[in-house]
Protein backbone atom coordinates (compact mmCIF):
# COMPACT_ATOMS: atom_id res chain seq x y z
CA UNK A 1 -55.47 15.35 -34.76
CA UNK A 2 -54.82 18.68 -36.66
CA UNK A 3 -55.23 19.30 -40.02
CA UNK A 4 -54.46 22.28 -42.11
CA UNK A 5 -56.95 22.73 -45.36
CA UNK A 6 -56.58 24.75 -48.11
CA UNK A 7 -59.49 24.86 -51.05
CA UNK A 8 -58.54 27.10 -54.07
CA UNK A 9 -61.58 27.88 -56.51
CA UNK A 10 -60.93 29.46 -59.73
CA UNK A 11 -63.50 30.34 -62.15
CA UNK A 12 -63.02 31.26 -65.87
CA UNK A 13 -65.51 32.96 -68.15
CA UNK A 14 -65.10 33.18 -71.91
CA UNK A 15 -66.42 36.43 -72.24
CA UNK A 16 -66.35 39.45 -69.40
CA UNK A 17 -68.94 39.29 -66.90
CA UNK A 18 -70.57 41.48 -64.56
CA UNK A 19 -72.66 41.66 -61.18
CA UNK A 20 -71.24 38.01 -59.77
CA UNK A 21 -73.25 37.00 -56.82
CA UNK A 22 -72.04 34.20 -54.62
CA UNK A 23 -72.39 32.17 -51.62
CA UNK A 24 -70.09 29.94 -50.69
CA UNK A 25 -69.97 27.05 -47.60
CA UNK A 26 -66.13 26.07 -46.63
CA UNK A 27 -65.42 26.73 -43.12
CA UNK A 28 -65.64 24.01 -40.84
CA UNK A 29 -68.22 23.08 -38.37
CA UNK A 30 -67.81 23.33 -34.63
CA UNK A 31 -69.12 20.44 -32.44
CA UNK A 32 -67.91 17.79 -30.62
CA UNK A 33 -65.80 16.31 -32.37
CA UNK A 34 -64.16 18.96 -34.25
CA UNK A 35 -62.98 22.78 -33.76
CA UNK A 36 -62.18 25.26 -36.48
CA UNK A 37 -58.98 26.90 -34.82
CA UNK A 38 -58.97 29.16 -37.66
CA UNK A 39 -60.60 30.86 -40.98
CA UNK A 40 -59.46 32.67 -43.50
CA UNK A 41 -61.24 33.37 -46.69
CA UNK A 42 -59.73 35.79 -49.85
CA UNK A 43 -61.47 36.58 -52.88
CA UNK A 44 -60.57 38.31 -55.95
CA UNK A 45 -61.19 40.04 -57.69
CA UNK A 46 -61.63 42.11 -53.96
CA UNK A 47 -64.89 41.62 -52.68
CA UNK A 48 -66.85 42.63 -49.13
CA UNK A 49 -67.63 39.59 -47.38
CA UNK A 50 -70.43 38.73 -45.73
CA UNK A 51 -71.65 35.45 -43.42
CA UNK A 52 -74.15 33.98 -41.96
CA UNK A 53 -75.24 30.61 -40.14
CA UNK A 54 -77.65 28.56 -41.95
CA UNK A 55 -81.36 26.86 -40.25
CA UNK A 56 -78.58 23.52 -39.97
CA UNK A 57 -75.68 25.40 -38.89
CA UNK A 58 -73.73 25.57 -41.85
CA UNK A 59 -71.61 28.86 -41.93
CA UNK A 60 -72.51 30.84 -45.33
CA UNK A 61 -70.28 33.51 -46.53
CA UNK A 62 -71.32 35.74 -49.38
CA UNK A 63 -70.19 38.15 -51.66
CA UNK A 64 -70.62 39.65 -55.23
CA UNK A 65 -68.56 41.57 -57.82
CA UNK A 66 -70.38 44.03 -59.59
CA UNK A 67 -67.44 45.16 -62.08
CA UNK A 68 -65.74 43.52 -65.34
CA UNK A 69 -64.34 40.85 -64.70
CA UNK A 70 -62.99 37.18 -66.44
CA UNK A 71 -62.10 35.05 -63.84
CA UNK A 72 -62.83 34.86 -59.98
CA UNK A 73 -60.83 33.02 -57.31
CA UNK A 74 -62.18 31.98 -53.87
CA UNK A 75 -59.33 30.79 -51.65
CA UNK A 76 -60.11 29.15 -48.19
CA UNK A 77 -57.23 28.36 -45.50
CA UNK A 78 -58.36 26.62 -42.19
CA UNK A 79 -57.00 24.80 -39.21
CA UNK A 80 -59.30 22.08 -37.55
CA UNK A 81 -58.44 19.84 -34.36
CA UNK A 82 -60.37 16.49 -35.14
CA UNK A 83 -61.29 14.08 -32.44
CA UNK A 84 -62.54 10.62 -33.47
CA UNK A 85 -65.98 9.90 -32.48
CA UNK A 86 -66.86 7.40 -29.22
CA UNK A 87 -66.43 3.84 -30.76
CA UNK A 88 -69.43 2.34 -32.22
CA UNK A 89 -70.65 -1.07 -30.66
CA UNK A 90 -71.12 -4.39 -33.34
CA UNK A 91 -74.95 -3.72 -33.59
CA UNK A 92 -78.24 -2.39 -31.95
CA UNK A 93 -80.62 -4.49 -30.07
CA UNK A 94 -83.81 -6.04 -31.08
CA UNK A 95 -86.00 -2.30 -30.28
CA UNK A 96 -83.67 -0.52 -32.42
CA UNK A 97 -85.98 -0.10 -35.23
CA UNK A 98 -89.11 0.64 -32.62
CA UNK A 99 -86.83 3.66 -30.89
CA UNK A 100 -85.68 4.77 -34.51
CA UNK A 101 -89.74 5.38 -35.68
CA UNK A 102 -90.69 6.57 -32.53
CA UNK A 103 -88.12 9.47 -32.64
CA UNK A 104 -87.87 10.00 -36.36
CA UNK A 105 -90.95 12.23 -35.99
CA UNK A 106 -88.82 14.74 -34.36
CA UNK A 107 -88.71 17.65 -36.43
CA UNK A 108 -84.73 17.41 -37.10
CA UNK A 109 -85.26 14.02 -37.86
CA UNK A 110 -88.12 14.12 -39.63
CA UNK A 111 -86.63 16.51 -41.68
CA UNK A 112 -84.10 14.02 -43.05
CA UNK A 113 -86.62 11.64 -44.03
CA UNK A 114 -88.04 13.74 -46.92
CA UNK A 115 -86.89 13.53 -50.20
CA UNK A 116 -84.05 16.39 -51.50
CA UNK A 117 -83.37 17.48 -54.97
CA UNK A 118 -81.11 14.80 -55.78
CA UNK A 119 -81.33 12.55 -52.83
CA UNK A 120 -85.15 10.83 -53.70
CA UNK A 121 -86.32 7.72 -54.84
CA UNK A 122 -86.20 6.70 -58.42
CA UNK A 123 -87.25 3.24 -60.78
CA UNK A 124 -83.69 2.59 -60.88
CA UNK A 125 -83.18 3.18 -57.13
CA UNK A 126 -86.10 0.77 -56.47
CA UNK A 127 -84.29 -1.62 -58.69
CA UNK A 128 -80.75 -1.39 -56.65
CA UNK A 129 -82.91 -1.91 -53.72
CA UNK A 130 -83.68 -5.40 -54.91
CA UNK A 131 -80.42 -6.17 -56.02
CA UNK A 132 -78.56 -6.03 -52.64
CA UNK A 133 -81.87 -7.24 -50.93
CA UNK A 134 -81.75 -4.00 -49.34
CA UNK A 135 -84.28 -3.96 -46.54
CA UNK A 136 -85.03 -3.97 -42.77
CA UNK A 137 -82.96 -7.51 -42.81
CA UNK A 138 -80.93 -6.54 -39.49
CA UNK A 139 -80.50 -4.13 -36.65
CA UNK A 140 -79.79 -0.74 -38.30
CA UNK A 141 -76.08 -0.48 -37.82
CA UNK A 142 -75.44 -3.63 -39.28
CA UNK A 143 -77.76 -2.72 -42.40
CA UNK A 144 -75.56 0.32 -42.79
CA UNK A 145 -72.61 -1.32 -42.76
CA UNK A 146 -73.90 -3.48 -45.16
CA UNK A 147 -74.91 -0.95 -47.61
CA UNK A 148 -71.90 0.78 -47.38
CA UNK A 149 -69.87 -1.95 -48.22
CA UNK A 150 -72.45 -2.66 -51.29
CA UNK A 151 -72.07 1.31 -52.85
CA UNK A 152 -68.15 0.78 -52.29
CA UNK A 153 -68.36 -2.49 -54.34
CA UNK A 154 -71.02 -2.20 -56.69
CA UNK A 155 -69.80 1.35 -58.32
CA UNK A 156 -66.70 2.30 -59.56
CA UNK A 157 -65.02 5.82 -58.54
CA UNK A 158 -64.69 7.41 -61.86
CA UNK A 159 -65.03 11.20 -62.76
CA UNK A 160 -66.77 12.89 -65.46
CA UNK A 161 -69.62 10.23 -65.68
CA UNK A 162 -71.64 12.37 -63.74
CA UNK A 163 -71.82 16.70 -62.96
CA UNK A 164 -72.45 18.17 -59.73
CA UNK A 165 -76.50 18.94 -60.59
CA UNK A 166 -76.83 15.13 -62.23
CA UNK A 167 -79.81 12.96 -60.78
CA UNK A 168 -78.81 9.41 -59.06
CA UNK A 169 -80.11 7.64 -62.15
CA UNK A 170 -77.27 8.73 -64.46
CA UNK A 171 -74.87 7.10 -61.59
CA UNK A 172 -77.30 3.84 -60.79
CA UNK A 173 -77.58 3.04 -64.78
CA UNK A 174 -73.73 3.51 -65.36
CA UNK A 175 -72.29 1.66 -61.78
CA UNK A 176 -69.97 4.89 -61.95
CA UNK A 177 -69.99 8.27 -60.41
CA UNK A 178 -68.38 9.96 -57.55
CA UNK A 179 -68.44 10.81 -54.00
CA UNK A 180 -71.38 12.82 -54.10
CA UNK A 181 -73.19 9.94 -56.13
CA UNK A 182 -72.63 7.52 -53.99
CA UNK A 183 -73.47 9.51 -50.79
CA UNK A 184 -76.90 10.33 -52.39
CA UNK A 185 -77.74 7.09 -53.31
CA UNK A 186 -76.97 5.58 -50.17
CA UNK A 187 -79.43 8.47 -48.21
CA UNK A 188 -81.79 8.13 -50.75
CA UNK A 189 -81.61 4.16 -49.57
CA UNK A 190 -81.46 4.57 -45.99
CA UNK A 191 -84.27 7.27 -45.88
CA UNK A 192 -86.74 4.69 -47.67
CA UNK A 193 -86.29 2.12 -44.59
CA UNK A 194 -87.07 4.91 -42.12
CA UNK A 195 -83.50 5.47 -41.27
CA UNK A 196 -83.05 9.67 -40.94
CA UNK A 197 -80.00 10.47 -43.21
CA UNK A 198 -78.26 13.99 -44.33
CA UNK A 199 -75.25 14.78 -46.95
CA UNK A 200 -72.52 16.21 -45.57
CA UNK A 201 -69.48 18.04 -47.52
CA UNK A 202 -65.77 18.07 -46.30
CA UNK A 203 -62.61 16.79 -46.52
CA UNK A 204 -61.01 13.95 -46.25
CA UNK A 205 -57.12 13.18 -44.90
CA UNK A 206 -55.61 10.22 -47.15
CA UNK A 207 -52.55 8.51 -45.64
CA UNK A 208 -50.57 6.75 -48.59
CA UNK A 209 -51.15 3.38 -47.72
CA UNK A 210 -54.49 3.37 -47.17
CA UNK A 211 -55.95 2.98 -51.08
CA UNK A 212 -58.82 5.53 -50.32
CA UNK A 213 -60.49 5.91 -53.77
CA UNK A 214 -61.69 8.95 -53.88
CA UNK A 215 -59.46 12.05 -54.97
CA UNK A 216 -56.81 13.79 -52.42
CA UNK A 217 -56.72 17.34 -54.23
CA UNK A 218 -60.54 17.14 -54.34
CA UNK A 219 -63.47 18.25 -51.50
CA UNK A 220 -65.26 15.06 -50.77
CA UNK A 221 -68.61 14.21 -49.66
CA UNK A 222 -70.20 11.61 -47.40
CA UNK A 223 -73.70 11.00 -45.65
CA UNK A 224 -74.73 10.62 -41.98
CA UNK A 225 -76.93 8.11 -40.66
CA UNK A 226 -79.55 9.10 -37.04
CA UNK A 227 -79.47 5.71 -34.82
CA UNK A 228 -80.67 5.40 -31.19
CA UNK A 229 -78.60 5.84 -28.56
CA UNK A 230 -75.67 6.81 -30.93
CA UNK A 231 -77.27 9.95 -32.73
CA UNK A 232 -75.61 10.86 -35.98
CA UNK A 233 -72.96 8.65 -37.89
CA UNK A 234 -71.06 9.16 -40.80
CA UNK A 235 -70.60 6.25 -43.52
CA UNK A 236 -68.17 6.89 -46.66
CA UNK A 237 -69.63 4.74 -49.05
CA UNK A 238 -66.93 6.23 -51.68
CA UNK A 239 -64.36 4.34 -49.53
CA UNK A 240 -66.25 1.95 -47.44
CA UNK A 241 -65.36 3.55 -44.12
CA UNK A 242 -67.19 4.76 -40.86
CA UNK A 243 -66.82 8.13 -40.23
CA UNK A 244 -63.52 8.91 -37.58
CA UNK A 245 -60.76 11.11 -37.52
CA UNK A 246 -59.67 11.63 -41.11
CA UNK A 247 -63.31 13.38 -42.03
CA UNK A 248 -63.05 17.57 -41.90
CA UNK A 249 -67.00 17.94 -41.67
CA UNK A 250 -68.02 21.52 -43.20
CA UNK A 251 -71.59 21.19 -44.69
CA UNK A 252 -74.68 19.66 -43.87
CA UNK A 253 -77.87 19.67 -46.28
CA UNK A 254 -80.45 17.12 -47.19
CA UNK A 255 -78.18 16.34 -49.64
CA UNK A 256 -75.79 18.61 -52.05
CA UNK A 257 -78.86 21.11 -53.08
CA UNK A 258 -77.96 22.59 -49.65
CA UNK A 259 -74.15 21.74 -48.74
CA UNK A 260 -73.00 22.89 -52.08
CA UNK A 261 -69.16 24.86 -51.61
CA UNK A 262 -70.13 27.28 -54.02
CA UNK A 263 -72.62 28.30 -55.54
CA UNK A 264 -73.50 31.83 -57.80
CA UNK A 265 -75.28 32.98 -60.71
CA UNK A 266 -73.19 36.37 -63.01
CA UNK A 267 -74.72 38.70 -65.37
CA UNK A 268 -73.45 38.13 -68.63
CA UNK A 269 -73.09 35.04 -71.52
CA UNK A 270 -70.25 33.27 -71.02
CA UNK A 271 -69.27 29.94 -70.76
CA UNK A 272 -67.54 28.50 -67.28
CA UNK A 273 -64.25 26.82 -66.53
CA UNK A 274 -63.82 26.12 -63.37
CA UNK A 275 -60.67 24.55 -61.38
CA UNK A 276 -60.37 23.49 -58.13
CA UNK A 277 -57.11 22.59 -55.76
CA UNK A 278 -57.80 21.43 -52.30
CA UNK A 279 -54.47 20.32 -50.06
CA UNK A 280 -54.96 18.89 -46.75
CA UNK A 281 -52.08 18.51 -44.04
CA UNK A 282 -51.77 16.93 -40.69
CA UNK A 283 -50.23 18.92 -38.41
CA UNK A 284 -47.91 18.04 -34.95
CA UNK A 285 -49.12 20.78 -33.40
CA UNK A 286 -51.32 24.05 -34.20
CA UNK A 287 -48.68 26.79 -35.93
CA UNK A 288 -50.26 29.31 -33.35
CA UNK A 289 -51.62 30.03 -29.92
CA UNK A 290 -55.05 28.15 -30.47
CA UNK A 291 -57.59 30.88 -30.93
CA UNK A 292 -60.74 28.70 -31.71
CA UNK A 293 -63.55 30.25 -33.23
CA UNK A 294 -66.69 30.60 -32.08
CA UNK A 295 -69.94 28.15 -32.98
C-alpha cells in the first residue's frame, strides 16, 4: 500500500517574536513493515535545517528563526509503502506471561516498563483498573484485545476536553479525550501488568465506510504492546483496531513527552494559535522512480 502524507503546521503569535527554536518529528520510520520513499520538509519563514536520529530511532529535524517574525509554518510531504504486519494468532500459550517477565528485563524492554510524563499510574487509573477487572485474567494478547475494546467503549472521542500536555486524570474523570488519551491510558494499563508498552505518533488512512472515530485531517496516535514470539504490536484503542496497513508509524517515545511532532520554545510574550491540516492519500503506484531513503 502507498500513501502520500501531507502535515501543514501553522503557528500564530499575537505579538512579534524572536529567536524560535524548534524540533520537530514527522518523517516516517523505516522498518519492516514500512519505507519512507520520500521526505520533504519546508519551513518559513526560511530556516537551515538540521536532523538527527533519536536513542529510539525517531528522525529529529531542527531549526530556529532568529528574526521578527508573527507566524511560522512547518510543512511536511512524504510517500510511505506500508506492508501489513504477519497475522497475529487468537492467543499465546499458557508460558506467555513466564517468557514476557523473563525478557522484559531487557534494557529496550525494560525501558517501556517505567513510568513517562503522562503515561504513569494515577488514583483514578487504579480505579479504571477495577472497573474493567483489568488484570492478568488471560494470555496477554487476549488481555489486550480486551482492553482495547474497553478504552474504545468506555470513552468518547471528543476534542477540546483535554490539551496535548494534560495528565490521564483529566481524560479518566471525564470518559472523554482523544487519541493521545486513550493511547496513554491504555500503556499506562498494560505497563502495570508487566506488559512492555511505547506511544507511537502517525497517521492513520480512513476509508469512508469504515466509521473510524478519530479525525482524518488530524495526526493520530496509538500505543504498541512487546509479546513473545510476536515482538511489538500496535493496538488503536481510539478505534478499537490492531495495528495493519492503514497506520503511517513516525514516532516512538514512552509516550507523547518524546514522540511529540513539534515542539519549540520563542523569545518573546505572545500568545499561540496554532492550526494544523494533515491529508493522507492512497496511492496506485509511487508518482516516481522509488528512491527510498535510508534508515
Amino acid at each position: 500500500m502507498y500513501y502520500a502524507v501531507t502535515h501543514l503546521t501553522v503557528f500564530k503569535y499575537s505579538e512579534p517574536i524572536t529567536d524560535s527554536v524548534m524540533e520537530v518529528r514527522l518523517q516516517p520510520r523505516n522498518d519492516e513493515c514500512q519505507r519512507c520513499v520520500r521526505f520533504d520538509l519546508e519551513v518559513r519563514p526560511h530556516a537551515k535545517v538540521q536532523s538527527y536520529k533519536s536513542h529510539l530511532g525517531n528522525t529529529v529535524h531542527t531549526f530556529d528563526v532568529p528574526g521578527q517574525h508573527d507566524r511560522l509554518a512547518i510543512r511536511s510531504e512524504s510517500v510511505v509503502d506500508l506492508k501489513a504486519p504477519s497475522p497475529l494468532p487468537e492467543k499465546l500459550d499458557e508460558s506467555a506471561w513466564d517468557r514476557l517477565d523473563e525478557k522484559s528485563w531487557e534494557p529496550e524492554l525494560y525501558d517501556m516498563l517505567l513510568p513517562g510524563t503522562f503515561a504513569r499510574r494515577t488514583t483514578l487509573l487504579t480505579a479504571f483498573a477495577e472497573y474493567v477487572k483489568w488484570g492478568r485474567n488471560s494470555d496477554p494478547l487476549t488481555a489486550l484485545r480486551t482492553l482495547n475494546q474497553q478504552v474504545y467503549e468506555n470513552f468518547d472521542y471528543q476534542q477540546h476536553v483535554t490539551r496535548a500536555d494534560s495528565p490521564i486524570d483529566i481524560a479518566l474523570e471525564a470518559r472523554q479525550g482523544v487519541c493521545q488519551d486513550f493511547s496513554h491510558i491504555m500503556i499506562a494499563l498494560a505497563r502495570s501488568v508487566g506488559i512492555p508498552s511505547r506511544y507511537v505518533s502517525g497517521y492513520l488512512y480512513h476509508y469512508k465506510d469504515r466509521h473510524d472515530r478519530s479525525d482524518a485531517d488530524a495526526s493520530h496516535a496509538w500505543m504498541e504492546a512487546w509479546l513473545p514470539d510476536l515482538g511489538w504490536v500496535g493496538f488503536d484503542p481510539t478505534n478499537n483496531l490492531i495495528v495493519k496497513d492503514r497506520h503511517i508509524r513516525v514516532a516512538l517515545g514512552n509516550d507523547y513527552a518524546d514522540a511529540s511532532p513539534t515542539h519549540g520554545v520563542f523569545r518573546g510574550s505572545a500568545e499561540t494559535e496554532l492550526e494544523v491540516f494533515v491529508e493522507v492519500n492512497h496511492l496506485d503506484e509511487l508518482p516516481f522512480e522509488d528512491t527510498t531513503l535510508a534508515p
